[in-house]
PDB file of N, CA and C in Angstrom:
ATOM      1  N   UNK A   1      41.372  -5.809  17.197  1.00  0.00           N
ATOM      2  CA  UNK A   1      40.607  -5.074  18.190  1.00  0.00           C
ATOM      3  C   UNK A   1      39.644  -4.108  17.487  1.00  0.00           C
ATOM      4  N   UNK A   2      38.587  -3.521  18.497  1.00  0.00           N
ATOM      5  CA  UNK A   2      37.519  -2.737  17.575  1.00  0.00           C
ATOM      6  C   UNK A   2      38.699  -1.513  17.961  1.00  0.00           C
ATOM      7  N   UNK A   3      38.216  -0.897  16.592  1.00  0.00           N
ATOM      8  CA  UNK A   3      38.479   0.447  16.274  1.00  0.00           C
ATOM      9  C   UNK A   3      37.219   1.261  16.471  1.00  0.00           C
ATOM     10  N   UNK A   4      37.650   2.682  16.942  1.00  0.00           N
ATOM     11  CA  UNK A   4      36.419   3.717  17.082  1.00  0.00           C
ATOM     12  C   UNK A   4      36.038   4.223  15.470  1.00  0.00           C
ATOM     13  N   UNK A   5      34.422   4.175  15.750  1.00  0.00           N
ATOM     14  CA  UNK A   5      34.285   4.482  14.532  1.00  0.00           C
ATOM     15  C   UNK A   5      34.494   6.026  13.651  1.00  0.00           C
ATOM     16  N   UNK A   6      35.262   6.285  12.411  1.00  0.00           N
ATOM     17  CA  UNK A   6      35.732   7.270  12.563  1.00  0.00           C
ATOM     18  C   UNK A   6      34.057   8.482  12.017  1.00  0.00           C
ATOM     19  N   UNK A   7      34.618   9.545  12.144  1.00  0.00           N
ATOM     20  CA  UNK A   7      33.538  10.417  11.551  1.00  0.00           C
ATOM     21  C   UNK A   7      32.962  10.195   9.917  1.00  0.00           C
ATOM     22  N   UNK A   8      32.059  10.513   9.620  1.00  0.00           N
ATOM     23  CA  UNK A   8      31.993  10.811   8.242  1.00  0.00           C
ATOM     24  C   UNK A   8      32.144  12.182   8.089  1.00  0.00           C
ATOM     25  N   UNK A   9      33.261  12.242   6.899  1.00  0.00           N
ATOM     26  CA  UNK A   9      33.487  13.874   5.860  1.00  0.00           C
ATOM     27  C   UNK A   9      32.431  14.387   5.263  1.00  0.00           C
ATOM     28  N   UNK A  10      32.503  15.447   5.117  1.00  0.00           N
ATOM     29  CA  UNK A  10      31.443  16.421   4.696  1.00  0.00           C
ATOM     30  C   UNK A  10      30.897  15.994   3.659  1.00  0.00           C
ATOM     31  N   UNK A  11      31.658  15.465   2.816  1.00  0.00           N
ATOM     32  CA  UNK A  11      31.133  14.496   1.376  1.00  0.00           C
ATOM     33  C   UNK A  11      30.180  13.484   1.361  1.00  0.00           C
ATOM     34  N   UNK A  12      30.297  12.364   2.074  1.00  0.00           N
ATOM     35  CA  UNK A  12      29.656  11.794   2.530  1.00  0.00           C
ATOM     36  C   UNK A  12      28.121  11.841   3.301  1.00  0.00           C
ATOM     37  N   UNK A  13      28.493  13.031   4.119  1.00  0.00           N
ATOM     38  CA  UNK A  13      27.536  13.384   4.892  1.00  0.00           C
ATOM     39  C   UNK A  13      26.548  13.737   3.966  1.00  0.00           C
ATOM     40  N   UNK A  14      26.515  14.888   2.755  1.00  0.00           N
ATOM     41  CA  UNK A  14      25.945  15.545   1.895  1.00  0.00           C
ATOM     42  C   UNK A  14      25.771  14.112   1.007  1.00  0.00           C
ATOM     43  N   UNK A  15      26.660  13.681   0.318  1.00  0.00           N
ATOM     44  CA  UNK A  15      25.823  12.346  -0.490  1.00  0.00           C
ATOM     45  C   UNK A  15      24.709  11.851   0.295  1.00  0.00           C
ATOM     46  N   UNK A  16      24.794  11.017   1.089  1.00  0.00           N
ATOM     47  CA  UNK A  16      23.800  10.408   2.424  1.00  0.00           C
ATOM     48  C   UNK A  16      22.865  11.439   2.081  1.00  0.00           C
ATOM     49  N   UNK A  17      22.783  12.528   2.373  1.00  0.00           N
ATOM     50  CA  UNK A  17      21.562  13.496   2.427  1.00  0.00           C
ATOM     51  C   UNK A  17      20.898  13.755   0.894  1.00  0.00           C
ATOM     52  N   UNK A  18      21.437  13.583  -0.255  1.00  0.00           N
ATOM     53  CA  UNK A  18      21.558  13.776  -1.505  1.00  0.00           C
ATOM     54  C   UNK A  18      20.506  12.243  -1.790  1.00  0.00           C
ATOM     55  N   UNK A  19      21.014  11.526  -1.458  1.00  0.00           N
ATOM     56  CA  UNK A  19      20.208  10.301  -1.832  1.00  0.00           C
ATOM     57  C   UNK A  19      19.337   9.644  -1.414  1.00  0.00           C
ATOM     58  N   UNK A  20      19.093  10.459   0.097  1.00  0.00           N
ATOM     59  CA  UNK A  20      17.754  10.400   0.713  1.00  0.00           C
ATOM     60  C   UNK A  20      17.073  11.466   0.299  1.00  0.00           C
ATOM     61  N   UNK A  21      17.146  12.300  -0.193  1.00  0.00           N
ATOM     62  CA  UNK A  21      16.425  13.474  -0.710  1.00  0.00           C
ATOM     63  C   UNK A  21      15.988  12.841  -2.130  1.00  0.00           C
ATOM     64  N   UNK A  22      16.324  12.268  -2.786  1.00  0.00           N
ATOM     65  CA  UNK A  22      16.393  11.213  -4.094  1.00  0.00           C
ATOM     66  C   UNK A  22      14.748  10.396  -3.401  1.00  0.00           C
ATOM     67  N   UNK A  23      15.122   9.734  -2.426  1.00  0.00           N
ATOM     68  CA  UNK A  23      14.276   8.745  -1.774  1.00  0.00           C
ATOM     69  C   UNK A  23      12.752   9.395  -1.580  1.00  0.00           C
ATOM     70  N   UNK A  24      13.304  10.675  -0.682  1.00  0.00           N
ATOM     71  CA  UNK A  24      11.919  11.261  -0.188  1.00  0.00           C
ATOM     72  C   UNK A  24      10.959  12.095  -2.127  1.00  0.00           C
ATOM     73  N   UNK A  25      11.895  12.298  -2.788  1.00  0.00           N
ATOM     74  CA  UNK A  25      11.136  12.743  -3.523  1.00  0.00           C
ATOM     75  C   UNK A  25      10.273  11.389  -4.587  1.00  0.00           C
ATOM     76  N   UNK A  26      10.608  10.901  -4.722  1.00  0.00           N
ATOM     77  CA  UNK A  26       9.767   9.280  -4.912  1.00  0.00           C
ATOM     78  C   UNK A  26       8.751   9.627  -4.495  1.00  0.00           C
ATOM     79  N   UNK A  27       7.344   9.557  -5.394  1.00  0.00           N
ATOM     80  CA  UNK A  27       6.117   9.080  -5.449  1.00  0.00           C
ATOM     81  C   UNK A  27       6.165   7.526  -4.311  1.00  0.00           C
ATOM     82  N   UNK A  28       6.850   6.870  -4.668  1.00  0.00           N
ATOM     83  CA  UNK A  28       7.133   5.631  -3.558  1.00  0.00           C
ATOM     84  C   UNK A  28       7.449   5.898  -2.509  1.00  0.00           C
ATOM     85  N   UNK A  29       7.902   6.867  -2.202  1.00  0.00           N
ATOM     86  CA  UNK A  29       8.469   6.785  -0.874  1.00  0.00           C
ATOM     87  C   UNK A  29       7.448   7.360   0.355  1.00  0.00           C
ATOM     88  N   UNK A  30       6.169   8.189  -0.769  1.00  0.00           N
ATOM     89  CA  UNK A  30       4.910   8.452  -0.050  1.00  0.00           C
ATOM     90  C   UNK A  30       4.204   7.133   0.256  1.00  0.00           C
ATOM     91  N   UNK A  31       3.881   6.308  -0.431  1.00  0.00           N
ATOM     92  CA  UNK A  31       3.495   5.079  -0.631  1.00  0.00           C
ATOM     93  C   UNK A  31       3.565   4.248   0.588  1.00  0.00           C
ATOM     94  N   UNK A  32       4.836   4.281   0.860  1.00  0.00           N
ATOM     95  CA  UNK A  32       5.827   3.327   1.611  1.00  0.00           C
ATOM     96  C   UNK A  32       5.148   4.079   3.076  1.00  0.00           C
ATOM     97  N   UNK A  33       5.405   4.975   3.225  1.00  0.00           N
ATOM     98  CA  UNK A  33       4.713   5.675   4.515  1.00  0.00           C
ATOM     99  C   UNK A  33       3.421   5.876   4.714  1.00  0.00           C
ATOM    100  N   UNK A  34       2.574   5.346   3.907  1.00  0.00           N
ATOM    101  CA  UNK A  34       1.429   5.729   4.278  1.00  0.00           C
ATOM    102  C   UNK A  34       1.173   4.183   4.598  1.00  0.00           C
ATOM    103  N   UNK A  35       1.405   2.895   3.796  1.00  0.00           N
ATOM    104  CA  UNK A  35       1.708   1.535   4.004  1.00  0.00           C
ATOM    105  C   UNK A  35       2.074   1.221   5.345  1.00  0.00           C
ATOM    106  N   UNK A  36       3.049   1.946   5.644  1.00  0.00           N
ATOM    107  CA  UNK A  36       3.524   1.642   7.274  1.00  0.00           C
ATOM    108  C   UNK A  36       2.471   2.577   8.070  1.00  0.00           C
ATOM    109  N   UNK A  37       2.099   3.480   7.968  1.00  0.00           N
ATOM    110  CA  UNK A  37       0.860   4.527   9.161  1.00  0.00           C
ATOM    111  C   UNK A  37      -0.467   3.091   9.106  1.00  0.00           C
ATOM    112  N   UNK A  38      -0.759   2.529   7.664  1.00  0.00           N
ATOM    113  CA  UNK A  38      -1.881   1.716   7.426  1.00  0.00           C
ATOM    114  C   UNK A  38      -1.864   0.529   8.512  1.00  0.00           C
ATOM    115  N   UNK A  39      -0.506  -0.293   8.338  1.00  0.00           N
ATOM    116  CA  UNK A  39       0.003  -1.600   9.435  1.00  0.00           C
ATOM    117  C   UNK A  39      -0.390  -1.083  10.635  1.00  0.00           C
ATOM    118  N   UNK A  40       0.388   0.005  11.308  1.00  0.00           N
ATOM    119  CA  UNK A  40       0.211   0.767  12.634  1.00  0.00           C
ATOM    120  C   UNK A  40      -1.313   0.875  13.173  1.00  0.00           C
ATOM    121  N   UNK A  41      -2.058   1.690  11.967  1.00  0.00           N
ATOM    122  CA  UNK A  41      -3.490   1.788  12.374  1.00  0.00           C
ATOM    123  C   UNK A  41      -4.225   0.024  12.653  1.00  0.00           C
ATOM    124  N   UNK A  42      -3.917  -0.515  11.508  1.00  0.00           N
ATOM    125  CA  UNK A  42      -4.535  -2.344  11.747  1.00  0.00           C
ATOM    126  C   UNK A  42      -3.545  -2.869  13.067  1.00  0.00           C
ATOM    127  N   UNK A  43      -2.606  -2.691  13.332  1.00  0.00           N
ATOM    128  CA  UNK A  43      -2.066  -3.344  14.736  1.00  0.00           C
ATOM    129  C   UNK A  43      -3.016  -2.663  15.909  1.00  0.00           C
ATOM    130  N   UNK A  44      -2.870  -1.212  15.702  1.00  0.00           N
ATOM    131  CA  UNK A  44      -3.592  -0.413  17.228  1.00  0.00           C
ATOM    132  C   UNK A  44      -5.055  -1.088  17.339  1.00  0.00           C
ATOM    133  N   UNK A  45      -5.554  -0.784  15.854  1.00  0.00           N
ATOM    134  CA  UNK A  45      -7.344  -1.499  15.780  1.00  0.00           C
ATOM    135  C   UNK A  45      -7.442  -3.074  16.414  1.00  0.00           C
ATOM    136  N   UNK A  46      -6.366  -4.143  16.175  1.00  0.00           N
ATOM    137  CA  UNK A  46      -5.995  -5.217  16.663  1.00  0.00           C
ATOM    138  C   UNK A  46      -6.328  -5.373  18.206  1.00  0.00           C
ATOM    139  N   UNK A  47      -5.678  -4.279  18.873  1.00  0.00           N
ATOM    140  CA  UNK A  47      -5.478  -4.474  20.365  1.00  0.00           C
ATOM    141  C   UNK A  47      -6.986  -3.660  20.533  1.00  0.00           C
ATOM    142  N   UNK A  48      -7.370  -2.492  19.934  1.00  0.00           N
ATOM    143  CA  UNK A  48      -8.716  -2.234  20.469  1.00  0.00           C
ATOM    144  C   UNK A  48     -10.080  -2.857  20.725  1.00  0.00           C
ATOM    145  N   UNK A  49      -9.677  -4.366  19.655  1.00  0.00           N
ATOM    146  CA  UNK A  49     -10.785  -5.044  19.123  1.00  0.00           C
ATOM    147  C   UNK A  49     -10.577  -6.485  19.460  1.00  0.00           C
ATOM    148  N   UNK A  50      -9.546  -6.656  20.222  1.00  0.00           N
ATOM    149  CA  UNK A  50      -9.592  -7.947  21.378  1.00  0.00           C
ATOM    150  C   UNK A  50     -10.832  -8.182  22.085  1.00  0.00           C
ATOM    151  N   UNK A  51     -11.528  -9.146  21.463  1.00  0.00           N
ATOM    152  CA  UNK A  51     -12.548  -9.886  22.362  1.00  0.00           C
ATOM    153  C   UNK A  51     -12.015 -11.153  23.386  1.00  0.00           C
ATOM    154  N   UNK A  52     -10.830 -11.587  23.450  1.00  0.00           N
ATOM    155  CA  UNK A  52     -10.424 -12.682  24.294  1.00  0.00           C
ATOM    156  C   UNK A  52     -10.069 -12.088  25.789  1.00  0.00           C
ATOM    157  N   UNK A  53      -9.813 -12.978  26.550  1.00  0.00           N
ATOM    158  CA  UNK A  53      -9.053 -12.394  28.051  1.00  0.00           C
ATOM    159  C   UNK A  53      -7.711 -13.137  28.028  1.00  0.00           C
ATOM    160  N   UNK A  54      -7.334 -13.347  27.135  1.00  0.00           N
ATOM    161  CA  UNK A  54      -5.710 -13.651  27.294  1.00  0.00           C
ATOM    162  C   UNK A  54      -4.769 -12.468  27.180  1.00  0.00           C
ATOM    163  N   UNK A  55      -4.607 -12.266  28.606  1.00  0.00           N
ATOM    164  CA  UNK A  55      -3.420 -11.119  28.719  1.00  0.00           C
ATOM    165  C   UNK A  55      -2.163 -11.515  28.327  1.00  0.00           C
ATOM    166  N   UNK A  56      -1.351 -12.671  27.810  1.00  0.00           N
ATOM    167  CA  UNK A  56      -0.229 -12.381  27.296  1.00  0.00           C
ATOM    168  C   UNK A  56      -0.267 -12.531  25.754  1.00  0.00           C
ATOM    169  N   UNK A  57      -1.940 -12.741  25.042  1.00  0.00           N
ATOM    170  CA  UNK A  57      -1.637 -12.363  23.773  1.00  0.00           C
ATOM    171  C   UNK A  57      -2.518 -10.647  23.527  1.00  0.00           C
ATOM    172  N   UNK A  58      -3.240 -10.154  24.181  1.00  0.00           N
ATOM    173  CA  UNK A  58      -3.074  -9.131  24.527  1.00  0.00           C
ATOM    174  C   UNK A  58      -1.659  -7.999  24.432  1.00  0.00           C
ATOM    175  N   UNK A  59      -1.170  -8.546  25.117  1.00  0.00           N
ATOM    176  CA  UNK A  59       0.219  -7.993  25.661  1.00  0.00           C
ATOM    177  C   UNK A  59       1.183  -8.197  24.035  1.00  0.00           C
ATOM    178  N   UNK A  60       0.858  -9.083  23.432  1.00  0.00           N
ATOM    179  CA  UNK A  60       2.013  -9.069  22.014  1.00  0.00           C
ATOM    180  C   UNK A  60       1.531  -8.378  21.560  1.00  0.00           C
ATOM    181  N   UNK A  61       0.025  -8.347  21.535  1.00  0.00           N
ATOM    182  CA  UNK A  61      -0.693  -7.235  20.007  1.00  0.00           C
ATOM    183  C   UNK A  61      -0.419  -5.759  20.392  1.00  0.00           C
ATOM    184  N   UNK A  62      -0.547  -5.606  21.929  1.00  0.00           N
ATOM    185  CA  UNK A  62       0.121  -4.356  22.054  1.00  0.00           C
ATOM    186  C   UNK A  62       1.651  -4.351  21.934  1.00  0.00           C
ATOM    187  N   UNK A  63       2.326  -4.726  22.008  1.00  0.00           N
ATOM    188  CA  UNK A  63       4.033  -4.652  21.908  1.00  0.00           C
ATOM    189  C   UNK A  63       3.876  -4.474  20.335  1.00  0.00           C
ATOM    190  N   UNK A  64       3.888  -5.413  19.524  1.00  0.00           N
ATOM    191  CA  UNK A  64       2.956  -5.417  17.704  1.00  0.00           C
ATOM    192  C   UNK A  64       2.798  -3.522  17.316  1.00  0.00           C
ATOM    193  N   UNK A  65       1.692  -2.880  17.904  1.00  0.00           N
ATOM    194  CA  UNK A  65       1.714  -1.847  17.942  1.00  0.00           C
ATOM    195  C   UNK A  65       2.390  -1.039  18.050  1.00  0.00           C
ATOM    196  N   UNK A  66       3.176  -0.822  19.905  1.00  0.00           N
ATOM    197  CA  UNK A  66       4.480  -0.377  20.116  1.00  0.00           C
ATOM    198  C   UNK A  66       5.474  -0.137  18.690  1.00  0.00           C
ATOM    199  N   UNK A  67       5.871  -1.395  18.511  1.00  0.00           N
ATOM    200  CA  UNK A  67       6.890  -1.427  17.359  1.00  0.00           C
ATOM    201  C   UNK A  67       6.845  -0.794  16.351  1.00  0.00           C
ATOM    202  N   UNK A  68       5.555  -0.995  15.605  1.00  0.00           N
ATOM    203  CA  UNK A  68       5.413  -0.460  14.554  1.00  0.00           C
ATOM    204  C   UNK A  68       5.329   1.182  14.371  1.00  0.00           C
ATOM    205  N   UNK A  69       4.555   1.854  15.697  1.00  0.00           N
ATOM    206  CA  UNK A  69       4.636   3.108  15.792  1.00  0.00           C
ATOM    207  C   UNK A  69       5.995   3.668  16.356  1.00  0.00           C
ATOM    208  N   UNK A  70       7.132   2.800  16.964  1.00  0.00           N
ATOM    209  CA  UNK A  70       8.110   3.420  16.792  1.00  0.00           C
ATOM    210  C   UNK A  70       9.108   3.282  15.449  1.00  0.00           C
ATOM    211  N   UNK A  71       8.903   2.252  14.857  1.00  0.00           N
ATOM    212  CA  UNK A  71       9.365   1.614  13.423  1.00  0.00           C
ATOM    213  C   UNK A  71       9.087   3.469  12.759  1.00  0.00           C
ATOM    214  N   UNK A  72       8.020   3.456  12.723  1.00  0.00           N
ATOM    215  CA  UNK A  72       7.710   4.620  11.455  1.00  0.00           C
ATOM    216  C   UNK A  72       8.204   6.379  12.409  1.00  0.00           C
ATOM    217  N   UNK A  73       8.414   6.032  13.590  1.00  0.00           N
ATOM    218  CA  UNK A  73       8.886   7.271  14.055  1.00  0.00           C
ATOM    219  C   UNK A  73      10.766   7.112  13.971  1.00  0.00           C
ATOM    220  N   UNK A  74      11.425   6.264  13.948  1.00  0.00           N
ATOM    221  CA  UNK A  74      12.420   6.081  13.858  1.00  0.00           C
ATOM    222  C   UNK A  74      13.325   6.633  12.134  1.00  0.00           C
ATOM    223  N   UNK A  75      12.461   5.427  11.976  1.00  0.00           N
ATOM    224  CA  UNK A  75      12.819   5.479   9.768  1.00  0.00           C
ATOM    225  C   UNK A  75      13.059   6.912   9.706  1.00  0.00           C
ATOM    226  N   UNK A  76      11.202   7.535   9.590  1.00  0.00           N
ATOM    227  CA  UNK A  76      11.397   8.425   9.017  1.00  0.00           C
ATOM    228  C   UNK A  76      11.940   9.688   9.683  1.00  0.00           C
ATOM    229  N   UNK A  77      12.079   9.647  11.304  1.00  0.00           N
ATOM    230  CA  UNK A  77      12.736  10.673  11.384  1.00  0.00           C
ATOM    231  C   UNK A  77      14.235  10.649  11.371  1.00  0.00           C
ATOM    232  N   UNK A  78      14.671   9.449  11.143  1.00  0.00           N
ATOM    233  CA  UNK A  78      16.807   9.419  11.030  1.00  0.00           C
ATOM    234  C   UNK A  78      16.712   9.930   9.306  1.00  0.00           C
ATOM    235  N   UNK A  79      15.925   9.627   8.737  1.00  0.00           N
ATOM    236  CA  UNK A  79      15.818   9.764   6.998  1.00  0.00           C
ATOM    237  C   UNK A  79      16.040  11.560   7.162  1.00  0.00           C
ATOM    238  N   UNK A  80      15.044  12.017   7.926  1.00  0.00           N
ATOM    239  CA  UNK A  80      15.008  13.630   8.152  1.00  0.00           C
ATOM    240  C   UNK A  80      16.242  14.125   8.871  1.00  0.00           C
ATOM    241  N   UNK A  81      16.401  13.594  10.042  1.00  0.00           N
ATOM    242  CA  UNK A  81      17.782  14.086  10.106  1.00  0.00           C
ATOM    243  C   UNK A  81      19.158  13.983   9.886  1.00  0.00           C
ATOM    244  N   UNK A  82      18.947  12.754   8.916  1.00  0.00           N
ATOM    245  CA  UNK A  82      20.334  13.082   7.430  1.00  0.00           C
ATOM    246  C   UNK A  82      20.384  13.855   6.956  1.00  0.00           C
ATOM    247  N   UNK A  83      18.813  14.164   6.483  1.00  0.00           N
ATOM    248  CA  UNK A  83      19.084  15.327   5.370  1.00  0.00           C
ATOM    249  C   UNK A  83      19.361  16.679   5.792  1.00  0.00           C
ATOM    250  N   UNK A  84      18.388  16.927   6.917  1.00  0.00           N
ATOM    251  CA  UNK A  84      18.868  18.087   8.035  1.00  0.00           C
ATOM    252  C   UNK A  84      20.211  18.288   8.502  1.00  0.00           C
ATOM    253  N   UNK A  85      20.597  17.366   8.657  1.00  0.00           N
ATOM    254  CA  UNK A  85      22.763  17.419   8.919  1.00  0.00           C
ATOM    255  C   UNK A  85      23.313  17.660   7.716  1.00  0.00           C
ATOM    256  N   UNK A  86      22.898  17.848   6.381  1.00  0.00           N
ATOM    257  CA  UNK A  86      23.794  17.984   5.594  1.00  0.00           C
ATOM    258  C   UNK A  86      23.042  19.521   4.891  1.00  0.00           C
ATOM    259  N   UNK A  87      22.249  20.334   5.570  1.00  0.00           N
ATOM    260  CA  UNK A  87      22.093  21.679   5.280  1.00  0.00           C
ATOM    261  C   UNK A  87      23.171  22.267   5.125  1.00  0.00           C
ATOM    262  N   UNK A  88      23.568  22.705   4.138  1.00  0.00           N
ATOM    263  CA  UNK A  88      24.525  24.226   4.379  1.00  0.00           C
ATOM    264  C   UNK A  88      25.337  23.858   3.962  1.00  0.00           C
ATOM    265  N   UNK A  89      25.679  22.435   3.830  1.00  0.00           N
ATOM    266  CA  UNK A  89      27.204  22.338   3.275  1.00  0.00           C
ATOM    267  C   UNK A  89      27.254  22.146   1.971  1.00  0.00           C
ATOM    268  N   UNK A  90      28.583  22.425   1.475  1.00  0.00           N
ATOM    269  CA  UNK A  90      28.549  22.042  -0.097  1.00  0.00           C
ATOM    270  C   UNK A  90      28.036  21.687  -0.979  1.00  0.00           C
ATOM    271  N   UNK A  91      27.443  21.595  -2.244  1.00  0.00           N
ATOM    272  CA  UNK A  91      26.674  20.395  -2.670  1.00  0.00           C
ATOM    273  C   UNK A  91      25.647  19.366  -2.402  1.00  0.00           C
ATOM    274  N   UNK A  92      25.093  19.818  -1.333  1.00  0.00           N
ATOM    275  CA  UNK A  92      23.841  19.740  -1.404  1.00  0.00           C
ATOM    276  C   UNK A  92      22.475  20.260  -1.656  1.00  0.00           C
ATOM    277  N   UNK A  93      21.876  19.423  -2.300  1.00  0.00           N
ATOM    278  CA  UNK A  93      20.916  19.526  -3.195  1.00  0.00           C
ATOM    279  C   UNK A  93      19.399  19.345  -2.375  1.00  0.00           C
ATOM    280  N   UNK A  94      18.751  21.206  -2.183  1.00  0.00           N
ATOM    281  CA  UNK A  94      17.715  20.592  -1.366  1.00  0.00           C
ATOM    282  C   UNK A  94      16.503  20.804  -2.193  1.00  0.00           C
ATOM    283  N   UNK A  95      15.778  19.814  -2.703  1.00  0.00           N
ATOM    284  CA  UNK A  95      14.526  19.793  -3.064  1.00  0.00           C
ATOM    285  C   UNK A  95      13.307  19.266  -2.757  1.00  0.00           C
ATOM    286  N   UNK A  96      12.352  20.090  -3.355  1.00  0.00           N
ATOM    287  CA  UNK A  96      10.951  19.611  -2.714  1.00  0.00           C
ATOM    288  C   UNK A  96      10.686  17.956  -3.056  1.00  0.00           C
ATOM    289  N   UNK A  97       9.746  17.112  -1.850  1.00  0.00           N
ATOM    290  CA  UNK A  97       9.048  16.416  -1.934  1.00  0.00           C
ATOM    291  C   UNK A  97       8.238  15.865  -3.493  1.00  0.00           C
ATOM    292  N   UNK A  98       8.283  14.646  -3.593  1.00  0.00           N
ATOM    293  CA  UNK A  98       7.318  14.173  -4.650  1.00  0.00           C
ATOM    294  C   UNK A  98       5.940  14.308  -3.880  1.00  0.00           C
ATOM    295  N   UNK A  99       5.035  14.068  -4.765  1.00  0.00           N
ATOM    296  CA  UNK A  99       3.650  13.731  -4.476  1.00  0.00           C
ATOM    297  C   UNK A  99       3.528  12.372  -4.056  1.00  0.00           C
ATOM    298  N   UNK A 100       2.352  11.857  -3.341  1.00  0.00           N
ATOM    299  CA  UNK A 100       2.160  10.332  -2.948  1.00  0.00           C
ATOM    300  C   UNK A 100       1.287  10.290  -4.164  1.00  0.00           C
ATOM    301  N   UNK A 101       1.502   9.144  -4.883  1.00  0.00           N
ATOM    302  CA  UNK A 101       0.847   8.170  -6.094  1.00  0.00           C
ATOM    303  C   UNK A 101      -0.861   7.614  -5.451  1.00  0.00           C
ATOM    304  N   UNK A 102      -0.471   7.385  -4.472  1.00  0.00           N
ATOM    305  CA  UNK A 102      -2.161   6.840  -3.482  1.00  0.00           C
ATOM    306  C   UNK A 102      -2.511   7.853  -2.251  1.00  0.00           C
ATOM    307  N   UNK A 103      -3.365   8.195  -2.177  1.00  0.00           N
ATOM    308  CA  UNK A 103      -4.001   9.198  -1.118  1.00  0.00           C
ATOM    309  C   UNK A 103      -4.670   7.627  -0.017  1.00  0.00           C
ATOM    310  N   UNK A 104      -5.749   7.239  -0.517  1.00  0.00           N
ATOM    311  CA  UNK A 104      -6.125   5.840   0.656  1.00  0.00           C
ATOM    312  C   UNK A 104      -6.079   4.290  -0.066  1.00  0.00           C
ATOM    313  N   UNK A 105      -5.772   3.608   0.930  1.00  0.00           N
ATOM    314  CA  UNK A 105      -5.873   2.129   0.076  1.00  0.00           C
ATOM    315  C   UNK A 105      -6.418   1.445   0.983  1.00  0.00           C
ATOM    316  N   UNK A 106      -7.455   0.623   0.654  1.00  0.00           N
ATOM    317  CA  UNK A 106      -8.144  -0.285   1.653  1.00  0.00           C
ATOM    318  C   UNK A 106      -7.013  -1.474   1.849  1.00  0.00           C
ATOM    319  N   UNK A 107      -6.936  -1.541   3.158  1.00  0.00           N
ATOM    320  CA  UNK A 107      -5.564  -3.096   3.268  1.00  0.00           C
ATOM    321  C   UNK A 107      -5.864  -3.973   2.679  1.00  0.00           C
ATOM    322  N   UNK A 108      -4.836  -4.418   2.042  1.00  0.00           N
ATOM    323  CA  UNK A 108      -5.514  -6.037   1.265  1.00  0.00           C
ATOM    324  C   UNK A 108      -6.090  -5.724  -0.184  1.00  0.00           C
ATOM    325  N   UNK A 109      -6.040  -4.591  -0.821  1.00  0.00           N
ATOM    326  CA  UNK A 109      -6.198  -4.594  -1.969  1.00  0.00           C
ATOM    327  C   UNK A 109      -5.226  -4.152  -3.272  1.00  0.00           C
ATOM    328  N   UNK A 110      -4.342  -4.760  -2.775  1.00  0.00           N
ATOM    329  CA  UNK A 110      -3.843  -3.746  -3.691  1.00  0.00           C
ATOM    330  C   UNK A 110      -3.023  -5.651  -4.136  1.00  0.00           C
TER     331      UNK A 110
END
């Protein structure tokens, strides 16, 4: 039978936050987010720049969009509030942000 899932210990909780703090300080991990804002912007531009009248492919390029702008509101805000749940406790390690390695990248070139 399912079992309820139990809590995570304070240890845990703070590792989890420890190794996303690892993550966010990555030069990559700026990268990675600006990569996903880039997709988001080319999906939204997608649906703005429909010249056809087919409303149910219409309708994917917007859903396409949808996704992706909740994709990057999801990630990165559960990433933030790991690390935010493990304030204050023990052993955790809060440090600043890396820098992003790329400021703009034209899609497709890299």
């Amino acid at each position: 039978m399912n079992q309820p899932a139990q809590e995570p210990t304070a240890a845990q909780v703070v590792a989890l936050a420890n190794r996303l703090l690892a993550l966010k300080a990555s030069p990559g991990f700026h990268d990675l987010r600006l990569i996903a804002e880039m997709l988001e912007q080319e999906a939204r531009a997608a649906v703005a720049n429909y010249q056809g009248n087919d409303r149910d492919e219409l309708f994917n390029l917007n859903q396409r969009a949808q996704i992706a702008a909740r994709l990057i509101t999801e990630l990165f805000g559960r990433i933030d509030a790991a690390i935010a749940n493990a304030s204050g406790l023990p052993f955790f390690q809060a440090e600043e942000p890396g820098e992003p390695l790329i400021t703009t990248r034209i899609a497709g070139s890299y």
